[in-house]
C-alpha atoms as a PDB file:
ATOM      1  CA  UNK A   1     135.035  90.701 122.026  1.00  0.00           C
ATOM      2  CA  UNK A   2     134.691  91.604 125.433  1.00  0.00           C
ATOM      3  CA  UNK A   3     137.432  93.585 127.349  1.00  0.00           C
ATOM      4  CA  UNK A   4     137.369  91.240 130.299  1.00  0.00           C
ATOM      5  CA  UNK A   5     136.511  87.473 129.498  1.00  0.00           C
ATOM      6  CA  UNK A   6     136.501  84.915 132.398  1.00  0.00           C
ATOM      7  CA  UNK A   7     135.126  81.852 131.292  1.00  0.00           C
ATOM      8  CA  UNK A   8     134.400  78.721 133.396  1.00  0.00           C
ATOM      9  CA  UNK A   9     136.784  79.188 136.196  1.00  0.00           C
ATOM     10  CA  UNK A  10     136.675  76.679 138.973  1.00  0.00           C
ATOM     11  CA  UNK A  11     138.443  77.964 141.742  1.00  0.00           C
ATOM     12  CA  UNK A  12     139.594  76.165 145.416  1.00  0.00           C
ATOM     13  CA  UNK A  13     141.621  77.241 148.649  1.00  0.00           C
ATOM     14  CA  UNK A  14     142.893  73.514 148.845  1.00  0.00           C
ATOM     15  CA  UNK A  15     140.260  71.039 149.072  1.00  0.00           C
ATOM     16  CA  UNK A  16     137.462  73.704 149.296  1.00  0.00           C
ATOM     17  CA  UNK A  17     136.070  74.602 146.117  1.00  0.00           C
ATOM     18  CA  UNK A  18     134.927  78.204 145.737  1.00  0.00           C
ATOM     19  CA  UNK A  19     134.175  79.064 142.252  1.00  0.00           C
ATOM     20  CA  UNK A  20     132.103  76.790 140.194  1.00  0.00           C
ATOM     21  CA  UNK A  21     132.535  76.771 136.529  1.00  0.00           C
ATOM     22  CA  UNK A  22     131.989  80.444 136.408  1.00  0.00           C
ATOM     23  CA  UNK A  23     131.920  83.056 133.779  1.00  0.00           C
ATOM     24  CA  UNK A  24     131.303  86.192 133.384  1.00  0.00           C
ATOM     25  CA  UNK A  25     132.078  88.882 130.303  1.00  0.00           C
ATOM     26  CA  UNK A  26     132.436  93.126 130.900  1.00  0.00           C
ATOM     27  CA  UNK A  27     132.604  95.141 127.501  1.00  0.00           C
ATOM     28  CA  UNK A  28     134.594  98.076 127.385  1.00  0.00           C
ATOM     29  CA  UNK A  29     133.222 101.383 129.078  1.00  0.00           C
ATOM     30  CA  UNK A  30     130.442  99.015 130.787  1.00  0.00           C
ATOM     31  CA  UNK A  31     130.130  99.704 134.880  1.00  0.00           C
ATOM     32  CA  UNK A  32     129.223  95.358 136.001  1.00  0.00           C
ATOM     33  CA  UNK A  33     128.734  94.905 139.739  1.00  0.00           C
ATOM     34  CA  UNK A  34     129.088  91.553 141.309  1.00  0.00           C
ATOM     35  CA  UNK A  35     126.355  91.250 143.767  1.00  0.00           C
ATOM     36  CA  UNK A  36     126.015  88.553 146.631  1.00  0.00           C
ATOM     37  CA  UNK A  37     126.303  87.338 150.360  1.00  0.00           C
ATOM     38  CA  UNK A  38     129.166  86.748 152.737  1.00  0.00           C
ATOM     39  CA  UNK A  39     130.714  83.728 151.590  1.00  0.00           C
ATOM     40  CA  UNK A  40     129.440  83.716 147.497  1.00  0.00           C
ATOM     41  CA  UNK A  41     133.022  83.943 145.987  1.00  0.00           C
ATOM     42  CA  UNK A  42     132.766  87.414 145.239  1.00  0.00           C
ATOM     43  CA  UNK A  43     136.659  88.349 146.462  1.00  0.00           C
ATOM     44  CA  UNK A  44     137.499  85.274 145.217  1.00  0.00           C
ATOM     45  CA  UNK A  45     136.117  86.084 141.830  1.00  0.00           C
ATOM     46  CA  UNK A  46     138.579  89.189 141.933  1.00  0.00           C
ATOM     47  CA  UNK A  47     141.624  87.792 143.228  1.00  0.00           C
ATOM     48  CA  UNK A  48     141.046  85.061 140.468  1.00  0.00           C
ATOM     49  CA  UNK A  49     141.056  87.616 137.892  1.00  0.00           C
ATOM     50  CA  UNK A  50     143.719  90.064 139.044  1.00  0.00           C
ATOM     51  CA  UNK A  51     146.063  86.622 139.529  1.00  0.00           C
ATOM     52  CA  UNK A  52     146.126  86.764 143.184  1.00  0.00           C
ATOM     53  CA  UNK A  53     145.084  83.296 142.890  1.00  0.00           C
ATOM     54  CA  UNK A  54     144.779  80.537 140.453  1.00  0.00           C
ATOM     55  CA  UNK A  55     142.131  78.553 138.671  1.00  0.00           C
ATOM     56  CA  UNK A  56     142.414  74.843 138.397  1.00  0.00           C
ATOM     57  CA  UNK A  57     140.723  75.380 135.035  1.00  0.00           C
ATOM     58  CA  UNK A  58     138.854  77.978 132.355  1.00  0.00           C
ATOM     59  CA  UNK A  59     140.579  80.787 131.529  1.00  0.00           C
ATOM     60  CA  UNK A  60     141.181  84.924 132.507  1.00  0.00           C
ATOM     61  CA  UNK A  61     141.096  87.153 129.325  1.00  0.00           C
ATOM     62  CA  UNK A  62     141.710  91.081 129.035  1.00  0.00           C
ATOM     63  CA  UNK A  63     141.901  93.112 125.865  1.00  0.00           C
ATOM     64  CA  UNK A  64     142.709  89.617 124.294  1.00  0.00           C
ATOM     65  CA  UNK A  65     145.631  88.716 126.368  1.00  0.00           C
ATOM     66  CA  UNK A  66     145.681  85.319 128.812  1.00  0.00           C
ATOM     67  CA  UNK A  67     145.840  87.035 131.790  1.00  0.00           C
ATOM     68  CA  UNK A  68     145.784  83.156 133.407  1.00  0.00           C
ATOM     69  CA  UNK A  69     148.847  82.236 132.292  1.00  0.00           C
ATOM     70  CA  UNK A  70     150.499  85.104 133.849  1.00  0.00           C
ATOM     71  CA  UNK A  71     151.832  86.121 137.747  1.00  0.00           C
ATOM     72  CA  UNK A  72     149.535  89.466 138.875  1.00  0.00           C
ATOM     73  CA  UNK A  73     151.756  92.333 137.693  1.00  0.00           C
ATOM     74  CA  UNK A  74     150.844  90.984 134.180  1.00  0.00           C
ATOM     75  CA  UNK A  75     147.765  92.026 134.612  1.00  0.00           C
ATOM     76  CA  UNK A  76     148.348  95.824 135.696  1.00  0.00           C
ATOM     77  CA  UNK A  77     150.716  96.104 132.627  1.00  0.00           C
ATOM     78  CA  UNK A  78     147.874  95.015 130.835  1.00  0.00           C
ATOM     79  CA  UNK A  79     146.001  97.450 132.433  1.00  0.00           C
ATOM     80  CA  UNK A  80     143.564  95.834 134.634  1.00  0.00           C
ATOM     81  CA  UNK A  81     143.799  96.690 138.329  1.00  0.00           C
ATOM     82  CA  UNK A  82     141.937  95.810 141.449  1.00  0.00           C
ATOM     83  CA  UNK A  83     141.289  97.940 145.016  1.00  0.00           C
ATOM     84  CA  UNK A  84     141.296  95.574 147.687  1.00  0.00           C
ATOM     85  CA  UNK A  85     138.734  95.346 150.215  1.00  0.00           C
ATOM     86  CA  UNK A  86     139.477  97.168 153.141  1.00  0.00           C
ATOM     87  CA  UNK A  87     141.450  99.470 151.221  1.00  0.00           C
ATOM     88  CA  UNK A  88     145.209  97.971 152.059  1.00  0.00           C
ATOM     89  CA  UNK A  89     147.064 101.475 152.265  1.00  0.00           C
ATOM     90  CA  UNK A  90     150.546 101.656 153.801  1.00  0.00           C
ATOM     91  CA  UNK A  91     149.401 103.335 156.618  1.00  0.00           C
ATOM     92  CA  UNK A  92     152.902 104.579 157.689  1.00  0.00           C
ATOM     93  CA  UNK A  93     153.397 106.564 154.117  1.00  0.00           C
ATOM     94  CA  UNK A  94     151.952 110.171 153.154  1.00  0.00           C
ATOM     95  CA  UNK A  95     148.949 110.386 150.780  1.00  0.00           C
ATOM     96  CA  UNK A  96     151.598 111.395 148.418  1.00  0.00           C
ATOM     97  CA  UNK A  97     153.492 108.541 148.736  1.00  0.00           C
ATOM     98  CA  UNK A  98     150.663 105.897 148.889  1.00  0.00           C
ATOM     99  CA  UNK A  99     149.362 107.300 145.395  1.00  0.00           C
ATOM    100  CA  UNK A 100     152.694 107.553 143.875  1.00  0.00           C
ATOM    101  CA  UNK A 101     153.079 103.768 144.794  1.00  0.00           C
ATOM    102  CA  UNK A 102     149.769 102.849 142.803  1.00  0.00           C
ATOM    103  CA  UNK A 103     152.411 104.659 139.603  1.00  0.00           C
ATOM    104  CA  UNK A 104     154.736 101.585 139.348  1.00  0.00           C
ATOM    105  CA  UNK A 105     154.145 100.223 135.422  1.00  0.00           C
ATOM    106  CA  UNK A 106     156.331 101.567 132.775  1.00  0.00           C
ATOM    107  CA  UNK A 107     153.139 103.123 131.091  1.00  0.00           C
ATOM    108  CA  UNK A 108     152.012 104.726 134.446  1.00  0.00           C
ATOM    109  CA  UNK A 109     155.307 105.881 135.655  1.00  0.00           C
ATOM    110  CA  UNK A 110     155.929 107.930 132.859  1.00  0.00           C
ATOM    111  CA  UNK A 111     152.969 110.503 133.600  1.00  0.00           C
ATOM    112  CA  UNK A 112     152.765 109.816 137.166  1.00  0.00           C
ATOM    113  CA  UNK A 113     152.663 113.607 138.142  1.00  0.00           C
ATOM    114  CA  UNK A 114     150.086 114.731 135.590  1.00  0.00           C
ATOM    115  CA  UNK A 115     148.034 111.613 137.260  1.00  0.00           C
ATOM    116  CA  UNK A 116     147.974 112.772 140.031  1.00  0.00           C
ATOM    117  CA  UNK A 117     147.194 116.225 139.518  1.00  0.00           C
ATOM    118  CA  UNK A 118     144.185 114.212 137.927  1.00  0.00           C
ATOM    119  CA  UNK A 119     143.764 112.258 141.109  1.00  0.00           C
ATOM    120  CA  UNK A 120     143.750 115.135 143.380  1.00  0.00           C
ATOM    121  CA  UNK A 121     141.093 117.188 141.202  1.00  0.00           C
ATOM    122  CA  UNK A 122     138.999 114.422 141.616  1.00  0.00           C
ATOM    123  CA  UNK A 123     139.590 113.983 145.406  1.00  0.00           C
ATOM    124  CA  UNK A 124     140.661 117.760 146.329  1.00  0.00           C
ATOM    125  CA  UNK A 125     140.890 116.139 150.405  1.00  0.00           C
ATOM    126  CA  UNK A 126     144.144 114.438 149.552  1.00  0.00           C
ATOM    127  CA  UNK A 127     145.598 117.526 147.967  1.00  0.00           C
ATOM    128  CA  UNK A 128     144.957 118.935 151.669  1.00  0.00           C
ATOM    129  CA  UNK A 129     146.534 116.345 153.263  1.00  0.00           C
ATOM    130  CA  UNK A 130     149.161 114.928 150.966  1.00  0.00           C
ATOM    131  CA  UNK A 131     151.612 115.157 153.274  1.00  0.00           C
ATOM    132  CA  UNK A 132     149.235 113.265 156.326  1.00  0.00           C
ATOM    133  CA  UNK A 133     150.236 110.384 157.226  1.00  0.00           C
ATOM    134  CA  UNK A 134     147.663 107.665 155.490  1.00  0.00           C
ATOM    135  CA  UNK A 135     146.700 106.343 159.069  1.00  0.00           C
ATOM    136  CA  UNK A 136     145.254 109.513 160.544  1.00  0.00           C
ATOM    137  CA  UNK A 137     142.589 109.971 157.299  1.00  0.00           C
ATOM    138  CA  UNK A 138     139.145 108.936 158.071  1.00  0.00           C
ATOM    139  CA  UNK A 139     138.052 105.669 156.482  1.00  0.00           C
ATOM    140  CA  UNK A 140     135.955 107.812 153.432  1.00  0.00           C
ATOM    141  CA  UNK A 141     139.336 109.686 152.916  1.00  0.00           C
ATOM    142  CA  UNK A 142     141.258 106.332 153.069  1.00  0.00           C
ATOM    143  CA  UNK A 143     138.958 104.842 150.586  1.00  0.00           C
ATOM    144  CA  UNK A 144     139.473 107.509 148.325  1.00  0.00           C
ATOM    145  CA  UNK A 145     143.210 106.919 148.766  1.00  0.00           C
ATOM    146  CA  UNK A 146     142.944 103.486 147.566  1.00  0.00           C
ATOM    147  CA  UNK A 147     140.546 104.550 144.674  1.00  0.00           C
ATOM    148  CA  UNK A 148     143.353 107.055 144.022  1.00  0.00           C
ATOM    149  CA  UNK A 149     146.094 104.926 143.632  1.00  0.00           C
ATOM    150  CA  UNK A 150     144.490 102.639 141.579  1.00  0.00           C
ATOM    151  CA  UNK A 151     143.264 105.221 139.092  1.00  0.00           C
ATOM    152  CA  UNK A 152     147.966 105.989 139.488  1.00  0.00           C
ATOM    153  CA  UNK A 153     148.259 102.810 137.659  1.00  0.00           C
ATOM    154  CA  UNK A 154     146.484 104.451 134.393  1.00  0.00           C
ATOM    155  CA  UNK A 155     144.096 101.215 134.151  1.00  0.00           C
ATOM    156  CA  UNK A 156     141.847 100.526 131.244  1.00  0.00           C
ATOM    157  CA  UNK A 157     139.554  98.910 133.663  1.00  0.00           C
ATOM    158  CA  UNK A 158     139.143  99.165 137.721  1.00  0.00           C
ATOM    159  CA  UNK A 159     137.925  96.096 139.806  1.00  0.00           C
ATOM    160  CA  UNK A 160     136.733  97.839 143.285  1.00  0.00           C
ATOM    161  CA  UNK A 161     135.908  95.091 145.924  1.00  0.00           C
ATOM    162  CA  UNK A 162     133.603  96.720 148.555  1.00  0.00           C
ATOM    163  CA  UNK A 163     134.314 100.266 148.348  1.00  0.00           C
ATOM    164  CA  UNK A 164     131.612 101.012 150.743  1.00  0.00           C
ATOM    165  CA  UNK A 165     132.710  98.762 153.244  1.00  0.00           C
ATOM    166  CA  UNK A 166     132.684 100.336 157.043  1.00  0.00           C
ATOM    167  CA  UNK A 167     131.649 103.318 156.107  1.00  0.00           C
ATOM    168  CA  UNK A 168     128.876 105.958 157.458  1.00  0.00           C
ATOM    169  CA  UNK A 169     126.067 106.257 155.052  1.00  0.00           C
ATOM    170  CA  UNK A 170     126.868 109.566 153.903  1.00  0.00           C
ATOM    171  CA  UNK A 171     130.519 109.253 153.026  1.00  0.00           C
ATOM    172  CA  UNK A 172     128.631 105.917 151.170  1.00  0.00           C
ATOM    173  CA  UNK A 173     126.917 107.393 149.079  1.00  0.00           C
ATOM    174  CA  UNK A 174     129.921 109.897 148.342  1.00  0.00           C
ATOM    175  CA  UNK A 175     131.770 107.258 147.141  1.00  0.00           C
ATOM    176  CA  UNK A 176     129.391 105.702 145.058  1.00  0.00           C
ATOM    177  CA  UNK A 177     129.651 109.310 143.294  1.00  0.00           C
ATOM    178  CA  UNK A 178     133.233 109.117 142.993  1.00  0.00           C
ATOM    179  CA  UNK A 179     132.955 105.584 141.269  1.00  0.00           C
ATOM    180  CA  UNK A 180     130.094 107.346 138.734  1.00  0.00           C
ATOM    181  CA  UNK A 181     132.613 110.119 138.019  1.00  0.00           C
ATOM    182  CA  UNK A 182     134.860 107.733 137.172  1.00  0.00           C
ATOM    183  CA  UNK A 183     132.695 105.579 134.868  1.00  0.00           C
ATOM    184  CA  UNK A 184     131.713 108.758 133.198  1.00  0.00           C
ATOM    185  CA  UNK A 185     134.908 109.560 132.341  1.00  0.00           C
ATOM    186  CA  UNK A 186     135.026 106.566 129.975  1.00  0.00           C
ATOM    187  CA  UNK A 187     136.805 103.987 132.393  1.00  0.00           C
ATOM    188  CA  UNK A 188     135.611 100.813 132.828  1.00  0.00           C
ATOM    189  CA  UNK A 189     134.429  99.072 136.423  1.00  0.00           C
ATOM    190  CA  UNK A 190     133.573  95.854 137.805  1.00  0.00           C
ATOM    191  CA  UNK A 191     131.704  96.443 141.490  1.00  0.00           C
ATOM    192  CA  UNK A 192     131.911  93.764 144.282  1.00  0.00           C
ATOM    193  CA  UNK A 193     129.370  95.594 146.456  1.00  0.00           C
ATOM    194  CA  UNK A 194     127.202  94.256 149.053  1.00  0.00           C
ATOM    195  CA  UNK A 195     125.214  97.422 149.316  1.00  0.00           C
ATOM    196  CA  UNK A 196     122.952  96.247 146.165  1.00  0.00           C
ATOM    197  CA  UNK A 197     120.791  99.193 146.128  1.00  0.00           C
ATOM    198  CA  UNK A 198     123.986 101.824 145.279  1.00  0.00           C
ATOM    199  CA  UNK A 199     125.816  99.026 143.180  1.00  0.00           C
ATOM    200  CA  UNK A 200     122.730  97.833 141.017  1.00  0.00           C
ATOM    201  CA  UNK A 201     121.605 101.667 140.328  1.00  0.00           C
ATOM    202  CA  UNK A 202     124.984 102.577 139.309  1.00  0.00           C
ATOM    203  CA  UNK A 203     125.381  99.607 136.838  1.00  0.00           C
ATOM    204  CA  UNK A 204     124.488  98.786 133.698  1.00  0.00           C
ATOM    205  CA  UNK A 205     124.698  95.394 134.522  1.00  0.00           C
ATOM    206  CA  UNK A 206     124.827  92.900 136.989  1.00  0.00           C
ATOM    207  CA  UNK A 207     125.153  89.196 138.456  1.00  0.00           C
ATOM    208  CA  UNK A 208     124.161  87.440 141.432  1.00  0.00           C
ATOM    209  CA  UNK A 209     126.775  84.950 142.836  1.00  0.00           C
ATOM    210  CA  UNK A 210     125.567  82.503 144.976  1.00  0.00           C
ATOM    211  CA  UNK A 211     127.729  79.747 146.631  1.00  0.00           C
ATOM    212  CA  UNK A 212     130.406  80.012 143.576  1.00  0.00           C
ATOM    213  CA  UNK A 213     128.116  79.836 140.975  1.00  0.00           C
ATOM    214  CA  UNK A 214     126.024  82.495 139.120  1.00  0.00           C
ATOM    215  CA  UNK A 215     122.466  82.155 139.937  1.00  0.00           C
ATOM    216  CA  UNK A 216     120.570  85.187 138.052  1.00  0.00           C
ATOM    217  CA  UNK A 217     122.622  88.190 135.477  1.00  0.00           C
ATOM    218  CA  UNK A 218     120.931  90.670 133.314  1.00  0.00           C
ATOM    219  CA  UNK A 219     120.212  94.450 133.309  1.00  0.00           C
ATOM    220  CA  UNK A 220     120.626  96.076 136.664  1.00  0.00           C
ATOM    221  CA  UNK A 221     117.406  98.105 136.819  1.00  0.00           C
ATOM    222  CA  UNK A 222     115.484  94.478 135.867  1.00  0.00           C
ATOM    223  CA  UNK A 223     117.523  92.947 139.076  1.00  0.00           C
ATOM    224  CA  UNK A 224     116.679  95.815 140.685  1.00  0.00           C
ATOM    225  CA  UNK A 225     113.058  94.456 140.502  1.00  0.00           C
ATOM    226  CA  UNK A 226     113.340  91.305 140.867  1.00  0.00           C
ATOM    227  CA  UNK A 227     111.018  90.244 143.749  1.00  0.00           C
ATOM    228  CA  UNK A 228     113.836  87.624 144.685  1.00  0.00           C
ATOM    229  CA  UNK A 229     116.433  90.319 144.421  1.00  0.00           C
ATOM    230  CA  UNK A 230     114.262  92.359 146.406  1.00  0.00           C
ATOM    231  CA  UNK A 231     113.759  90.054 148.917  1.00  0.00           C
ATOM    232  CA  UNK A 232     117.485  88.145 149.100  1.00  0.00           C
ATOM    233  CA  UNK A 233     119.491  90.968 148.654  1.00  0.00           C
ATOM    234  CA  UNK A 234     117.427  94.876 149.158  1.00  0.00           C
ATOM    235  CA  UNK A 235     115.310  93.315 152.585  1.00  0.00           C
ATOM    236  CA  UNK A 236     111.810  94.438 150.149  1.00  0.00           C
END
């Protein structure tokens, strides 16, 4: 059985259908990125799965549990948990404090410091500037942040939606490091990532979303050469 199992979702923001009969599956310790263009359903996909939003019909599964029928903190008790585009950090709060916050389930709470002793091995820049206020960081140190306090929440498996998003190629492909790290460690990850090329060669696997519906999955290094991958999505 697969850790995460979404299977035919159709999803709408009131009259305007998003997600077509979707599905998708993510085994346990598996790295799956979501590829596609502006406008494919990829957030949607997320916020669908985290319960941001709701389906009209199919069904959200993770580690066996019907995350569908539940409101969204159901699903980081379950231990699923999502980083938001555009990282979403309470920009008035310390580092400290904006990790901390990602510490709120029972199971996470409990071993919240040793967490983030974890956390700031991993990102040794926040342990510089816990005490900084989250809005003077530069946008690679606020995306680690957000990675940060979503790795708080002890999650069995991390959704990341555009990690790379706004940031200078360098601090990119820094990131992209991070997320390996990570995966390495045993955690699984499902990538929304418009920047294919990093996404696809971190993966194991991958699928193209196109207009709410999945047009192409399979082993990322095969998408990878795919001359319509090449051409839709790496400009080849």
């Amino acid at each position: 059985m697969p850790l995460l199992d979404v299977k035919d979702i159709n999803v709408s923001y009131g009259d305007v259908q998003v997600l077509y009969d979707l599905s998708i599956a993510v085994e346990e310790g598996e790295v799956v990125s979501i590829i596609g263009g502006n406008g494919a359903g990829k957030s949607t996909l997320l916020k669908t799965v985290s319960g941001l939003m709701s389906a009209s019909s199919g069904t959200v599964e993770f580690a066996g549990q019907a995350l569908h029928t539940l409101p969204p903190e159901g699903a980081v008790n379950a231990g699923l948990v999502q980083v938001p585009e555009g990282r979403r950090l309470f920009t008035l709060m310390t580092v400290r404090d904006n990790l901390m916050a990602g510490a709120h389930n029972k199971a996470a709470f409990a071993e919240r410091r040793k967490t983030l002793e974890e956390v700031y091995a991993m990102f040794p820049r926040l342990k510089e500037r816990e005490s900084q206020l989250a809005m003077t960081l530069s946008g690679g140190e606020q995306q680690m942040v957000a990675i940060g306090r979503g790795l708080m929440a002890k999650p069995k498996m991390l959704m990341l939606d555009e990690p790379s998003l706004g940031l200078a190629p360098v601090l990119i492909k820094e990131i992209f490091q991070t997320i390996r790290q990570i995966a390495d460690k045993g955690l699984t990850v499902l990538l929304v990532e418009q920047d294919v090329n990093h996404s696809l060669n971190l993966s194991e696997r991958g699928y193209v979303l196109e207009h709410g519906r999945i047009a192409m999955q399979g082993a990322a290094s095969e998408l990878l050469v795919d001359p319509y991958v090449k051409e839709a999505y790496l400009g080849i």
